[in-house]
Protein backbone atom coordinates (compact mmCIF):
# COMPACT_ATOMS: atom_id res chain seq x y z
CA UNK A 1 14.55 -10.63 15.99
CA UNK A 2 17.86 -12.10 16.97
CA UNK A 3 17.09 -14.83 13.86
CA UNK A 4 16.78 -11.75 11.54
CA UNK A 5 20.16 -10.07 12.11
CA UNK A 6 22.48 -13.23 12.21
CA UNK A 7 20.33 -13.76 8.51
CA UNK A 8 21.15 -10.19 7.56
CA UNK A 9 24.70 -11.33 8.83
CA UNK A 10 25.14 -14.38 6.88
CA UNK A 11 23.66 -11.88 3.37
CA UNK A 12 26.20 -9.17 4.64
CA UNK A 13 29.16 -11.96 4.59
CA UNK A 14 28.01 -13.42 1.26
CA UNK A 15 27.95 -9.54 0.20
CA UNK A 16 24.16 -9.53 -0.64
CA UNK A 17 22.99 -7.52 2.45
CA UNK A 18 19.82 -5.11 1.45
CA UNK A 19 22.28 -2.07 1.80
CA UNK A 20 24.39 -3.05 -0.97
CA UNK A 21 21.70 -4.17 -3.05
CA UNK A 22 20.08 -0.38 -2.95
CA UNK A 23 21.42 1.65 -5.53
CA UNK A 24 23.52 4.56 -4.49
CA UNK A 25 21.84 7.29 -5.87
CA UNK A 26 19.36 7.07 -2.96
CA UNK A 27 20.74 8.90 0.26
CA UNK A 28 20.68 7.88 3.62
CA UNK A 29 18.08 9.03 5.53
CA UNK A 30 14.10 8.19 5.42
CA UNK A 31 13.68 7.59 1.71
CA UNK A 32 16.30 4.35 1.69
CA UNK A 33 14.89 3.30 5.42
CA UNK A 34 11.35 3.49 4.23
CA UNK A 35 12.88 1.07 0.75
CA UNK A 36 14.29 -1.31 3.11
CA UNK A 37 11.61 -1.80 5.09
CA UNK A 38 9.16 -2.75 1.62
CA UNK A 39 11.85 -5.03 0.79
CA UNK A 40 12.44 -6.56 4.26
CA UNK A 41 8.28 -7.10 3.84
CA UNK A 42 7.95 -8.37 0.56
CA UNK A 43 5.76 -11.49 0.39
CA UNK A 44 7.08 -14.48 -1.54
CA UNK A 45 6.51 -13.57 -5.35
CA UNK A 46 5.69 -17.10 -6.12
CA UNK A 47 2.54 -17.03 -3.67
CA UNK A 48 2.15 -13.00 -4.83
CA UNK A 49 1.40 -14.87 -8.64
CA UNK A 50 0.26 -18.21 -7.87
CA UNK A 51 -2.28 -18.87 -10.43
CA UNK A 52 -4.35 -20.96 -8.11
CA UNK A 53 -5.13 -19.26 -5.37
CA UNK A 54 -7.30 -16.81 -7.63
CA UNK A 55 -11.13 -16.98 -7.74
CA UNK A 56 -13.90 -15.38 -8.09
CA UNK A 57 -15.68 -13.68 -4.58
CA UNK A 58 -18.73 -15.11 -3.75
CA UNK A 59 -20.15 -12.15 -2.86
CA UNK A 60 -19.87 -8.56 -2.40
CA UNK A 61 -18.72 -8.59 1.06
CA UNK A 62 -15.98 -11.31 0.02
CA UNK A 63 -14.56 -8.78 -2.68
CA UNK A 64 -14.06 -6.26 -0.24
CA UNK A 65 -12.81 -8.00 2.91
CA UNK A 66 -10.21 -9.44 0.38
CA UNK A 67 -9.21 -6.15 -1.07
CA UNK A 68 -8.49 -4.79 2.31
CA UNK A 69 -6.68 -7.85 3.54
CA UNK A 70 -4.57 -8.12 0.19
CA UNK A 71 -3.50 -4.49 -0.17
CA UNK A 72 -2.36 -5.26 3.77
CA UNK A 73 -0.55 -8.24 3.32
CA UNK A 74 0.57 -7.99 -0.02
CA UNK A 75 1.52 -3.80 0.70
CA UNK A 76 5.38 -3.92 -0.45
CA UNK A 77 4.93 -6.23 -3.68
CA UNK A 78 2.00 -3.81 -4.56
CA UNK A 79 4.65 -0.96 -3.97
CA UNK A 80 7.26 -2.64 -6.56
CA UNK A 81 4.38 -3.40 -9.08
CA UNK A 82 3.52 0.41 -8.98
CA UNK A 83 7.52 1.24 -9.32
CA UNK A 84 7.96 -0.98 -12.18
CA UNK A 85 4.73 0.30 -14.40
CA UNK A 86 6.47 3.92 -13.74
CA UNK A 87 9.87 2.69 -15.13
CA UNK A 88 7.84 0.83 -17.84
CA UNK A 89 6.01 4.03 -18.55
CA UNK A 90 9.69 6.26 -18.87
CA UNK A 91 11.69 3.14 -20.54
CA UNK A 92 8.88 3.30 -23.74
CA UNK A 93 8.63 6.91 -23.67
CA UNK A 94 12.21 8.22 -25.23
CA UNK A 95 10.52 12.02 -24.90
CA UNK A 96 9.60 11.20 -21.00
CA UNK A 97 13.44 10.47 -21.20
CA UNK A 98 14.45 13.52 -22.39
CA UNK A 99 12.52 15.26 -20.43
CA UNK A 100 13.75 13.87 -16.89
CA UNK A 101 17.60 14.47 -18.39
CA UNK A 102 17.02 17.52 -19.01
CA UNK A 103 15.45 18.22 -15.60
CA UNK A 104 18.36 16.37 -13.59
CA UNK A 105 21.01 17.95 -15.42
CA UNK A 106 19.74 21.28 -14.59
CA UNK A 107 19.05 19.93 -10.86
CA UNK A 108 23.17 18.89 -11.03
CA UNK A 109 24.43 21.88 -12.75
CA UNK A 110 22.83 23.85 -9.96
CA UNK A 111 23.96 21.49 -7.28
CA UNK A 112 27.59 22.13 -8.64
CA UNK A 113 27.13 25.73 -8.83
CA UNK A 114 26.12 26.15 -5.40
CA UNK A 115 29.45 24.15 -4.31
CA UNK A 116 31.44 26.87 -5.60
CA UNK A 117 29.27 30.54 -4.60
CA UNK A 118 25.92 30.88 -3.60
CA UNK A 119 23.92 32.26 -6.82
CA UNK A 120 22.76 35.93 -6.71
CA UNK A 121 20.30 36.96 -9.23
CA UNK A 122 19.40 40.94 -9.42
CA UNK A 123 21.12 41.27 -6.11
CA UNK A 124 19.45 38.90 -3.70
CA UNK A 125 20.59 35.73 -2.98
CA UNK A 126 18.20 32.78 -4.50
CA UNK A 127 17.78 29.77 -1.84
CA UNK A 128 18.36 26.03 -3.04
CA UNK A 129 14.49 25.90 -2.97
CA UNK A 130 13.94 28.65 -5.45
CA UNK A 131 16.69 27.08 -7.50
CA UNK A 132 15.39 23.01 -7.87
CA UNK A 133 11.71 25.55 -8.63
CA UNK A 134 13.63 27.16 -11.39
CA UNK A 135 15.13 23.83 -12.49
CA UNK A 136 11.38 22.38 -13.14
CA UNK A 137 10.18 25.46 -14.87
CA UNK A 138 13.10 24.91 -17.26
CA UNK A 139 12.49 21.51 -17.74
CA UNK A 140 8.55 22.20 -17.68
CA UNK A 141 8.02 22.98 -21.40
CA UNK A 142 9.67 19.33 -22.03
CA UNK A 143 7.72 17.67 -19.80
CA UNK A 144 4.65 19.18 -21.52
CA UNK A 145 5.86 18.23 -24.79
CA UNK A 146 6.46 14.44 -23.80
CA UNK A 147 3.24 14.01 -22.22
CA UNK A 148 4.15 13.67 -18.83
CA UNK A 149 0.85 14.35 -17.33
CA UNK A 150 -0.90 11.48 -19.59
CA UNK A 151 1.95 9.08 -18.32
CA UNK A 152 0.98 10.25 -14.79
CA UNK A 153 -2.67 9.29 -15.21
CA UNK A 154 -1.74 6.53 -17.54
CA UNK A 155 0.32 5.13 -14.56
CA UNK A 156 -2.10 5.73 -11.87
CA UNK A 157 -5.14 3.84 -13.97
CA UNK A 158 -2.88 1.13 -14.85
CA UNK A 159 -1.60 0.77 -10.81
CA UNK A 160 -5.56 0.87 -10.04
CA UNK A 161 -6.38 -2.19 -12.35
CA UNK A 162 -3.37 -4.37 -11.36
CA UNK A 163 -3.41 -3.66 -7.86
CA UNK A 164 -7.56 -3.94 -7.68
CA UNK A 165 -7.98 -7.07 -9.72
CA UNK A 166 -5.07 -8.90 -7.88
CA UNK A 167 -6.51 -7.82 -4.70
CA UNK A 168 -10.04 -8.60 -5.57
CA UNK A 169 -9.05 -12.16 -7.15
CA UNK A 170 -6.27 -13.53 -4.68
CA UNK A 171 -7.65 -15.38 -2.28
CA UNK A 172 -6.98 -14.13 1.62
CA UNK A 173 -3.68 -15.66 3.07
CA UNK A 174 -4.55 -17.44 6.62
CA UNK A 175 -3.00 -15.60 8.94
CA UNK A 176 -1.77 -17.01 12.37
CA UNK A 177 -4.29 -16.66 15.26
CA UNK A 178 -6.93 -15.02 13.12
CA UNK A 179 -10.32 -15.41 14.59
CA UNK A 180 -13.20 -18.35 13.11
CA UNK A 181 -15.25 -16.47 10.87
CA UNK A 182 -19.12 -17.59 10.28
CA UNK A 183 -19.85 -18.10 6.54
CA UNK A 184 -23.48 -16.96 5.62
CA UNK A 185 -25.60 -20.08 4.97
């Protein structure tokens, strides 16, 4: 523990500490503690891709104790391999782009409106909630038009092949103090 902070120390003096390396859209709070802690647990992306330590599982039981030991060990790079297919999948789609503009310049206009007065609409006033609700059914006949629920599925399906066939096909990292396990004969 002590060997982790005088290393976050030595990144924080060199001005590369994981807080400056976050972008700044993302507020303090749970969201940007929950993105530090994937990226203080990333694995090593050379071992994450190493070429040789895939192989085909002997055997059924093989496949799935190393799907549930990879997914496990490998949790955070899985979690940046599902981020980048979804900025993959809005980068290619300039409609998908349009879309999400649209959406977060409504979200900001009504961020800046509520700075200055609350907003009344036929005499009741409408809570942030009901506001960010009205913001998506704006933006909603965009979304539809750009195919945003195919790129949800299309991401999804894509995340499920990735993710399963490097899980199934990586070969289990020895872990320290794991128990001897009998092979069947």
């Amino acid at each position: 523990m002590a060997a982790q902070k005088d290393q976050q120390k030595d990144a924080e003096a060199e001005g590369l500490s994981a807080t400056t390396l976050l972008p700044k859209l993302i507020p303090s709070g749970a969201g940007r503690e929950w993105l530090e802690r994937r990226r203080a647990t990333i694995r090593p992306w050379s071992t994450f891709v190493d070429q040789q330590r895939f192989s085909r599982p002997r055997n059924l039981g093989e496949l799935c104790q190393r799907l549930v030991r990879n997914v496990e060990y490998y949790q955070s790079n899985y979690v940046f391999v599902f981020l980048g297919l979804i900025l993959y999948c809005v980068v290619t789609s300039p409609m998908l782009l349009v879309a999400l503009a649209v959406f977060f310049g409504a979200c900001y206009i009504l961020y800046l409106r509520t700075l200055e007065s609350k907003l009344v609409l036929f005499g009741r006033e409408v809570s942030p909630a009901h506001q960010y609700a009205l913001a998506g059914g704006i933006s909603f006949p965009f979304f539809w038009l750009a195919g945003a629920g195919s790129a949800v599925f299309w991401v999804l399906g894509a995340t499920l092949v990735v993710i399963g066939s490097h899980a199934a096909f990586h070969q289990i990292e020895a872990v320290d103090g794991e128990e001897l396990q009998m092979e069947p004969v």
